[in-house]
C-alpha atoms as a PDB file:
ATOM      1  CA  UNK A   1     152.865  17.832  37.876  1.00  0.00           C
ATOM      2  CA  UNK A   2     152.377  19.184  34.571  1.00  0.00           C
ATOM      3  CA  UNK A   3     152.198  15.974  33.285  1.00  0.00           C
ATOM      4  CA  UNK A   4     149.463  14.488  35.465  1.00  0.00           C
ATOM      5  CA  UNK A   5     146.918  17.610  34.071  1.00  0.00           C
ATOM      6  CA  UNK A   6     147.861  16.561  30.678  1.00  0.00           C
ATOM      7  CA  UNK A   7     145.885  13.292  31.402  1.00  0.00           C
ATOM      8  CA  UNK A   8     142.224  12.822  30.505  1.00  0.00           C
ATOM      9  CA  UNK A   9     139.680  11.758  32.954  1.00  0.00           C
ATOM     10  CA  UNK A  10     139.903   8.041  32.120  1.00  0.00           C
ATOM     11  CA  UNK A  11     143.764   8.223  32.830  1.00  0.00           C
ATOM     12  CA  UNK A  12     143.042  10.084  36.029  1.00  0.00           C
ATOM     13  CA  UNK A  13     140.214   7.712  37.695  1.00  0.00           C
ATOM     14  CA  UNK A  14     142.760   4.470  36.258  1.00  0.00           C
ATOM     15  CA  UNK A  15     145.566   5.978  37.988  1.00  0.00           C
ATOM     16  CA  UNK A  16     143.378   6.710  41.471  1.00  0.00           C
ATOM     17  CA  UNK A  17     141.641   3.463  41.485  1.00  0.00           C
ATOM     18  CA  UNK A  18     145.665   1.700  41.016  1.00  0.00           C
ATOM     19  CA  UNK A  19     146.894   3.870  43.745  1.00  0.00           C
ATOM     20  CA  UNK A  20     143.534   2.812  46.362  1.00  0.00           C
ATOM     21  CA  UNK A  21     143.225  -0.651  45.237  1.00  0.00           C
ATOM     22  CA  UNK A  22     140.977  -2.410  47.762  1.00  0.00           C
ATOM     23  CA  UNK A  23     139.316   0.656  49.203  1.00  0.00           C
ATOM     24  CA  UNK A  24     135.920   2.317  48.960  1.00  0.00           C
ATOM     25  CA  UNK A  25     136.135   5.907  46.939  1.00  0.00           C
ATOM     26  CA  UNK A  26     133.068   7.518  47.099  1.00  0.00           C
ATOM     27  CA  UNK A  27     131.434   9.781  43.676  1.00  0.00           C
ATOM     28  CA  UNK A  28     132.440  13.013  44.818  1.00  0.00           C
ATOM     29  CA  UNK A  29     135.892  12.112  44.807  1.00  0.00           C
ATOM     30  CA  UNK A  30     135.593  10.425  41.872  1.00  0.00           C
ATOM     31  CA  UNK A  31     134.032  13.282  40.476  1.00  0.00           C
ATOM     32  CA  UNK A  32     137.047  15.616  42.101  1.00  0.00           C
ATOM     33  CA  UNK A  33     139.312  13.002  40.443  1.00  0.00           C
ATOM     34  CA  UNK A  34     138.019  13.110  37.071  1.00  0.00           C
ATOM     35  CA  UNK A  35     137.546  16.880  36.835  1.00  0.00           C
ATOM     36  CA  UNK A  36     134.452  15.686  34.945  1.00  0.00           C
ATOM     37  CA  UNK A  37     130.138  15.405  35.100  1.00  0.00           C
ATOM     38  CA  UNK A  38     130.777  12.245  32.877  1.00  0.00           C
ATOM     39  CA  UNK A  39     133.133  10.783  35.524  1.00  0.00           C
ATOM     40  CA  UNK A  40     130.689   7.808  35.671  1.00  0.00           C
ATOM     41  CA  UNK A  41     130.971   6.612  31.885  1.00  0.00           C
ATOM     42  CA  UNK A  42     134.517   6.971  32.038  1.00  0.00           C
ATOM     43  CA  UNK A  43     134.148   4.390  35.133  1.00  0.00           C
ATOM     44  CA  UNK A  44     132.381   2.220  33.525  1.00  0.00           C
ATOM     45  CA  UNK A  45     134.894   2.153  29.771  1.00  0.00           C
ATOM     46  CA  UNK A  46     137.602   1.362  32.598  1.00  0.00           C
ATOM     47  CA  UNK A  47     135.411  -1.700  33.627  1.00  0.00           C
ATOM     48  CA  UNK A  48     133.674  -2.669  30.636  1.00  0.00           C
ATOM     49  CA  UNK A  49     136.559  -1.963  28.179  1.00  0.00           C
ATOM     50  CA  UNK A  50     139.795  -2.315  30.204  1.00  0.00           C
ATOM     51  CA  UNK A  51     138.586  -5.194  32.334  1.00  0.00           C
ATOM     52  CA  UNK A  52     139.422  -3.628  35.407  1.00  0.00           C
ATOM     53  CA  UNK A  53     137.989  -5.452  38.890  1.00  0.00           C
ATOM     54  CA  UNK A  54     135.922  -2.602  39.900  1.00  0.00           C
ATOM     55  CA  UNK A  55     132.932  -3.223  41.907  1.00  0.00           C
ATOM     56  CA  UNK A  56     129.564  -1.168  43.112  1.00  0.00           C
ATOM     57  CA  UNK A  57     126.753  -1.809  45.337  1.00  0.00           C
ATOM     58  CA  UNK A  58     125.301  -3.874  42.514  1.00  0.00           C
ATOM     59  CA  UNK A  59     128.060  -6.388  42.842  1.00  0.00           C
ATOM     60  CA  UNK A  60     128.912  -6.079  46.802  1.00  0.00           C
ATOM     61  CA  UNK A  61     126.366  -5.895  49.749  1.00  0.00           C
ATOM     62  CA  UNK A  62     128.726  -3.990  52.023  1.00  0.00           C
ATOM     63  CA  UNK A  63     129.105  -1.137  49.782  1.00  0.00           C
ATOM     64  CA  UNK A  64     126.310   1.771  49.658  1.00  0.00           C
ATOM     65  CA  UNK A  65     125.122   3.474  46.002  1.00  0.00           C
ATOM     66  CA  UNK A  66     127.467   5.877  45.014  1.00  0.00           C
ATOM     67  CA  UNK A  67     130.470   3.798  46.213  1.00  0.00           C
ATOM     68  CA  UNK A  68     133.319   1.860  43.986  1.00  0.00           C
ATOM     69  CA  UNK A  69     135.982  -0.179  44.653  1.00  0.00           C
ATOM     70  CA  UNK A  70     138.713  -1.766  42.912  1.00  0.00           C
ATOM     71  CA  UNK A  71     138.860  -4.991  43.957  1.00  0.00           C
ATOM     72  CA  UNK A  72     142.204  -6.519  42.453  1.00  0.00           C
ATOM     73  CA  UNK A  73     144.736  -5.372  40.157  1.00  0.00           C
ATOM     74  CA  UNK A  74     143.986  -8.598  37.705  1.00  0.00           C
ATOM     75  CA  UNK A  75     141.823  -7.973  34.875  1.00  0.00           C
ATOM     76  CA  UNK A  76     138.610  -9.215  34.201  1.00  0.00           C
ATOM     77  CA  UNK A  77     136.892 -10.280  30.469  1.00  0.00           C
ATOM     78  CA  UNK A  78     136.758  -6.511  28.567  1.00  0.00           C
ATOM     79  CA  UNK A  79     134.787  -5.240  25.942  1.00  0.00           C
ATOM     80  CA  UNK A  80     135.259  -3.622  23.047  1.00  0.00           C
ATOM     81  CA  UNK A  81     133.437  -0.973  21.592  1.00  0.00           C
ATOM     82  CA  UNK A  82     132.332  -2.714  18.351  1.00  0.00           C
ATOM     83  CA  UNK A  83     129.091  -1.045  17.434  1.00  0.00           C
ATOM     84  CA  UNK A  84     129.603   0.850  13.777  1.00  0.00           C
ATOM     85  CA  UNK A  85     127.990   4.349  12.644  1.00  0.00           C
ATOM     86  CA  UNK A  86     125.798   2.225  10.637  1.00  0.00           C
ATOM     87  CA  UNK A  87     124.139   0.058  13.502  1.00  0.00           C
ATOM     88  CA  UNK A  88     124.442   3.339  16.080  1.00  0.00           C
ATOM     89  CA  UNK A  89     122.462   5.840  13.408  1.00  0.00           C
ATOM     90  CA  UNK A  90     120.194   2.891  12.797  1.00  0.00           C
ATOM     91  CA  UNK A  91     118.937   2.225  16.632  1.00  0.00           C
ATOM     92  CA  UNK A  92     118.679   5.770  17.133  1.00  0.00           C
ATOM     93  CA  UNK A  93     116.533   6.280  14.014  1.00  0.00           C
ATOM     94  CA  UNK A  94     114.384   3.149  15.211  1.00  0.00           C
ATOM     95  CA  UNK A  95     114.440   4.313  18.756  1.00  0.00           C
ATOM     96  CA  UNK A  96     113.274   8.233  17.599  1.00  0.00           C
ATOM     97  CA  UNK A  97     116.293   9.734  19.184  1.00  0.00           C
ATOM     98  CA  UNK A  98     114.544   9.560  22.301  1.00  0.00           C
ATOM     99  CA  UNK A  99     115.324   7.227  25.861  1.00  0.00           C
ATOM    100  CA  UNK A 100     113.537   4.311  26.083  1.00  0.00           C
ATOM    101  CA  UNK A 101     113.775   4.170  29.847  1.00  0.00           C
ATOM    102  CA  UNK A 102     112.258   7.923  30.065  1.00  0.00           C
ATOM    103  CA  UNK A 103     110.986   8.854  27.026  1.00  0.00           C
ATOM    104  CA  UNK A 104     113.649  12.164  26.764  1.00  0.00           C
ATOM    105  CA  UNK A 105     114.471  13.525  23.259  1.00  0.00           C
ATOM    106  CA  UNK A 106     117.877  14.138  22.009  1.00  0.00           C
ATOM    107  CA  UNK A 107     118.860  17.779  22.549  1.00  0.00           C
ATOM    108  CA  UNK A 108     115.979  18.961  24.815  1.00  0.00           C
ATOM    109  CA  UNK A 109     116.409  19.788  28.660  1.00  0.00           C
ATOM    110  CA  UNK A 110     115.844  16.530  30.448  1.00  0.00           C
ATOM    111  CA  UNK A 111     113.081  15.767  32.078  1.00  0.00           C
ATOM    112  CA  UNK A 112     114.780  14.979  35.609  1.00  0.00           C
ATOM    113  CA  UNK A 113     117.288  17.505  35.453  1.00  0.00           C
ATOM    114  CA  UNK A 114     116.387  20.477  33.113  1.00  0.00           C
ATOM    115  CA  UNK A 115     119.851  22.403  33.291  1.00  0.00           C
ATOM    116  CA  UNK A 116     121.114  19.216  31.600  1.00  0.00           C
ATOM    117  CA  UNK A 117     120.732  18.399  27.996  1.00  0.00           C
ATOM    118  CA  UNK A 118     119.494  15.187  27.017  1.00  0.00           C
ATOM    119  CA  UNK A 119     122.244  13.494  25.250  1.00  0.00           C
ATOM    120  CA  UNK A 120     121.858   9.869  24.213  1.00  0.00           C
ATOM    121  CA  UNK A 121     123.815   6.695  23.894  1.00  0.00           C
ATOM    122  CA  UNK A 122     123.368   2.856  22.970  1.00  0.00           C
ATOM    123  CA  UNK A 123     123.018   0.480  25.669  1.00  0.00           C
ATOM    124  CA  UNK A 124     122.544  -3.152  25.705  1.00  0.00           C
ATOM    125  CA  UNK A 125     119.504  -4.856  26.782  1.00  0.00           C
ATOM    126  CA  UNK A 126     121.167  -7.583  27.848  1.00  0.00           C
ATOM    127  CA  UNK A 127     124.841  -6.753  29.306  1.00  0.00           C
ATOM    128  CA  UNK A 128     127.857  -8.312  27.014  1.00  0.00           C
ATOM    129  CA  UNK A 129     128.697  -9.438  30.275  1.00  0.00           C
ATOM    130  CA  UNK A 130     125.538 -11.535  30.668  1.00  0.00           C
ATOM    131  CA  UNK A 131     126.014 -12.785  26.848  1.00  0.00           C
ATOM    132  CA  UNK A 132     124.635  -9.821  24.770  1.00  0.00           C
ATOM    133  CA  UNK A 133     125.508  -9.107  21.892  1.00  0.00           C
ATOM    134  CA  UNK A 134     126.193  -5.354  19.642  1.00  0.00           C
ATOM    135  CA  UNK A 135     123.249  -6.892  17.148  1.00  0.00           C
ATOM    136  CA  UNK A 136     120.578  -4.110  16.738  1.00  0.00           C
ATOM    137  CA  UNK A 137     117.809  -6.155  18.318  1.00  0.00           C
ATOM    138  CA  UNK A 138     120.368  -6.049  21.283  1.00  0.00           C
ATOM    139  CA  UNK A 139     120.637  -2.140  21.338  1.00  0.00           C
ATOM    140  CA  UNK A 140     118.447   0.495  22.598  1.00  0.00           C
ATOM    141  CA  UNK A 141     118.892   4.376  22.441  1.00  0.00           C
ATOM    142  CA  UNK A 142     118.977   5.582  26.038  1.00  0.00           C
ATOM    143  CA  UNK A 143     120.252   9.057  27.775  1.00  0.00           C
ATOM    144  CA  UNK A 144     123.068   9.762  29.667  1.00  0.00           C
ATOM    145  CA  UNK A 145     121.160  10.518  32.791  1.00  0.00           C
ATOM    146  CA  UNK A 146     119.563   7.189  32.827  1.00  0.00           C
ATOM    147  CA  UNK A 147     122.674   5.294  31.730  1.00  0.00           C
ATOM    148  CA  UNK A 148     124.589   6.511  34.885  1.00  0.00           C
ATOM    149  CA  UNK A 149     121.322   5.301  36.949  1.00  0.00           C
ATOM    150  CA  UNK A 150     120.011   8.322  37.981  1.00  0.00           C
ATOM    151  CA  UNK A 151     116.515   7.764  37.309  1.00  0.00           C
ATOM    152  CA  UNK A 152     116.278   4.088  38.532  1.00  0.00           C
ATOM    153  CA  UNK A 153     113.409   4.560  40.562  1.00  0.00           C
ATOM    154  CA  UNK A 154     111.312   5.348  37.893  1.00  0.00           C
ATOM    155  CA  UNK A 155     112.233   1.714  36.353  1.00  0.00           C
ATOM    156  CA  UNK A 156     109.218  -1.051  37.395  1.00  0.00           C
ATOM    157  CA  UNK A 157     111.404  -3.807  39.250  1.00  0.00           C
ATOM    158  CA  UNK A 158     110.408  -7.009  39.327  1.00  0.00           C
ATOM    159  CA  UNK A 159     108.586  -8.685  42.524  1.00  0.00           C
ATOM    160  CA  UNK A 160     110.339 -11.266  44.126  1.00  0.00           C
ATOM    161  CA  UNK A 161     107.512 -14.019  42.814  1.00  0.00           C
ATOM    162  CA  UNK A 162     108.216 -12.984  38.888  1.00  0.00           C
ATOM    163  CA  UNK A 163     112.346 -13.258  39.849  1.00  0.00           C
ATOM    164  CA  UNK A 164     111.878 -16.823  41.382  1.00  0.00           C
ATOM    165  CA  UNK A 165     109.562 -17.805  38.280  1.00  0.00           C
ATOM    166  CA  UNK A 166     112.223 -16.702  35.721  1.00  0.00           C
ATOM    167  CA  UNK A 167     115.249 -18.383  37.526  1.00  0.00           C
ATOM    168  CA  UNK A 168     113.465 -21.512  38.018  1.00  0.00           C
ATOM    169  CA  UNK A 169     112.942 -21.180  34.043  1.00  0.00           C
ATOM    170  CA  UNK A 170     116.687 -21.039  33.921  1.00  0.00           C
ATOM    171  CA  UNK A 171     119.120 -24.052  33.021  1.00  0.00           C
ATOM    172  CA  UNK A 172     120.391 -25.529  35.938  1.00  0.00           C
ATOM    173  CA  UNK A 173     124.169 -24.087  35.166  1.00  0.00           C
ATOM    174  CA  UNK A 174     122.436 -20.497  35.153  1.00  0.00           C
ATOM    175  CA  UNK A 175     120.757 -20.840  38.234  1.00  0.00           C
ATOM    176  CA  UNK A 176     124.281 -21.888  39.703  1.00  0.00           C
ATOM    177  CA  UNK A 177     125.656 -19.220  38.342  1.00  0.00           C
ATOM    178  CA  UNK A 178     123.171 -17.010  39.986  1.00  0.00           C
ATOM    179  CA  UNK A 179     123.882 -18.917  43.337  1.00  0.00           C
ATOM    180  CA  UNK A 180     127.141 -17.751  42.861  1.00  0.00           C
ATOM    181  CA  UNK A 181     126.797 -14.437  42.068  1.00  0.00           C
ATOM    182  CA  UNK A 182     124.629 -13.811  45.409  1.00  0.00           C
ATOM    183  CA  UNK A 183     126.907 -15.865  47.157  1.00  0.00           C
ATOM    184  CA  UNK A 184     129.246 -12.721  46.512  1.00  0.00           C
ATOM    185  CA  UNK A 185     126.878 -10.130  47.218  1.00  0.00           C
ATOM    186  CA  UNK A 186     125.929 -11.275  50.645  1.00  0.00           C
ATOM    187  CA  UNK A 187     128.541 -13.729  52.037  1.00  0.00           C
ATOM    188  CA  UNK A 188     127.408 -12.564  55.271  1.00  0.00           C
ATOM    189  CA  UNK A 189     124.007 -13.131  55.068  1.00  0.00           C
ATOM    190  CA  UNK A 190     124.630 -16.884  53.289  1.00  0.00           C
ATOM    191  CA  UNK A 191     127.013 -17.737  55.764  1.00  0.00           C
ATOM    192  CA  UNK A 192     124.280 -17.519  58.149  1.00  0.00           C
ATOM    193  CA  UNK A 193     121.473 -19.111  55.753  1.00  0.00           C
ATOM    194  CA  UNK A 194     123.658 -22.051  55.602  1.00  0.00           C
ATOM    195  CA  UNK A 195     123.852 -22.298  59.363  1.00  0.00           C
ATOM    196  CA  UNK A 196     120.522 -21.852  59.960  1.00  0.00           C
ATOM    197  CA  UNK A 197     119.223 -24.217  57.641  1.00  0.00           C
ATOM    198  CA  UNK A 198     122.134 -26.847  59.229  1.00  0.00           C
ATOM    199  CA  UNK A 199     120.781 -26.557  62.503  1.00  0.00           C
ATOM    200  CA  UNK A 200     117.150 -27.001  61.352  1.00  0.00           C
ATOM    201  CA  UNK A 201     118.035 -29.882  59.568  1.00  0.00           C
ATOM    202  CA  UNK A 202     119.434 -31.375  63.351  1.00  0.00           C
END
């Protein structure tokens, strides 16, 4: 027993996820798990760095925000962290050391929750998992409140119209992959497109 409280959070949440693969573990628990308010970067360094199958509402339609799920026990491409003091002090310099989703400052209460101090963090504009790469133009200083998604609704989304215009911009092998990708979200919901559109087409 003493042994398992020797473990740091990111040992903790590896070792629950293992031990529920294939079911849906909700934050709090996670949270419980962890013994940790930065529960959700250590989730992400397990799927990001370790490769491990672990899926949110983002990926899966069935699953609400807030849930996770480990879908297999085989790895997926991980990520190393590769970005040097050098490039890290420089976006931060470049950036102000303040969030460029929210504007925040390093050090100073956050704006959408003031017992919290801002505290900030490179992220990639676009995901190493979408191609990106740890080049500065590719970095952006952002806080840990926003990282973890918190303050997504203050984000403007694209309209449905500006989406279709940029896939259709897209290489055909994008767009497929794209396809694919919803495909997984909703299999539900294409199962029935396809049937739909098979009927109308009798």
């Amino acid at each position: 027993m003493a042994k398992r409280e020797q473990k740091g959070s990111r040992d903790k949440l590896r070792d629950f996820f293992k031990e529920h693969v294939g079911e849906i573990l909700d934050s709090d628990r996670l949270r419980e798990v962890a013994g940790t308010s930065e529960w959700g970067r250590r989730v992400r360094e397990l799927r990001n760095e370790e490769g491990m199958d672990i899926v949110t509402h983002n990926d899966r339609s069935e699953l609400k925000p807030g849930q996770y799920m480990l879908v297999s026990l085989r790895p997926q491409p991980s990520f190393e962290r590769g970005i040097s003091k050098e490039v890290r002090a420089f976006v931060l310099d470049r950036n102000g050391f303040t969030c460029q989703m929210c504007g925040a400052a390093a050090g100073e209460p956050h704006p959408y929750d003031q017992n919290r101090k801002t505290r900030l963090h490179l992220g990639h504009i676009i995901d190493k998992s979408m191609g990106g790469t740890d080049e500065p133009n590719n970095l952006r200083a952002i806080c840990s409140v926003c990282n973890e998604g918190a303050s997504n609704l203050t984000l403007n989304r694209p309209d449905t119209i500006k989406l279709i215009a940029q896939v259709r911009r897209a290489p055909a092998k994008d767009e497929l992959d794209i396809l694919k990708w919803l495909i997984t979200k909703f299999p539900v919901q294409a199962k029935a497109l396809l049937q739909e559109n098979t009927t109308a087409d009798h």
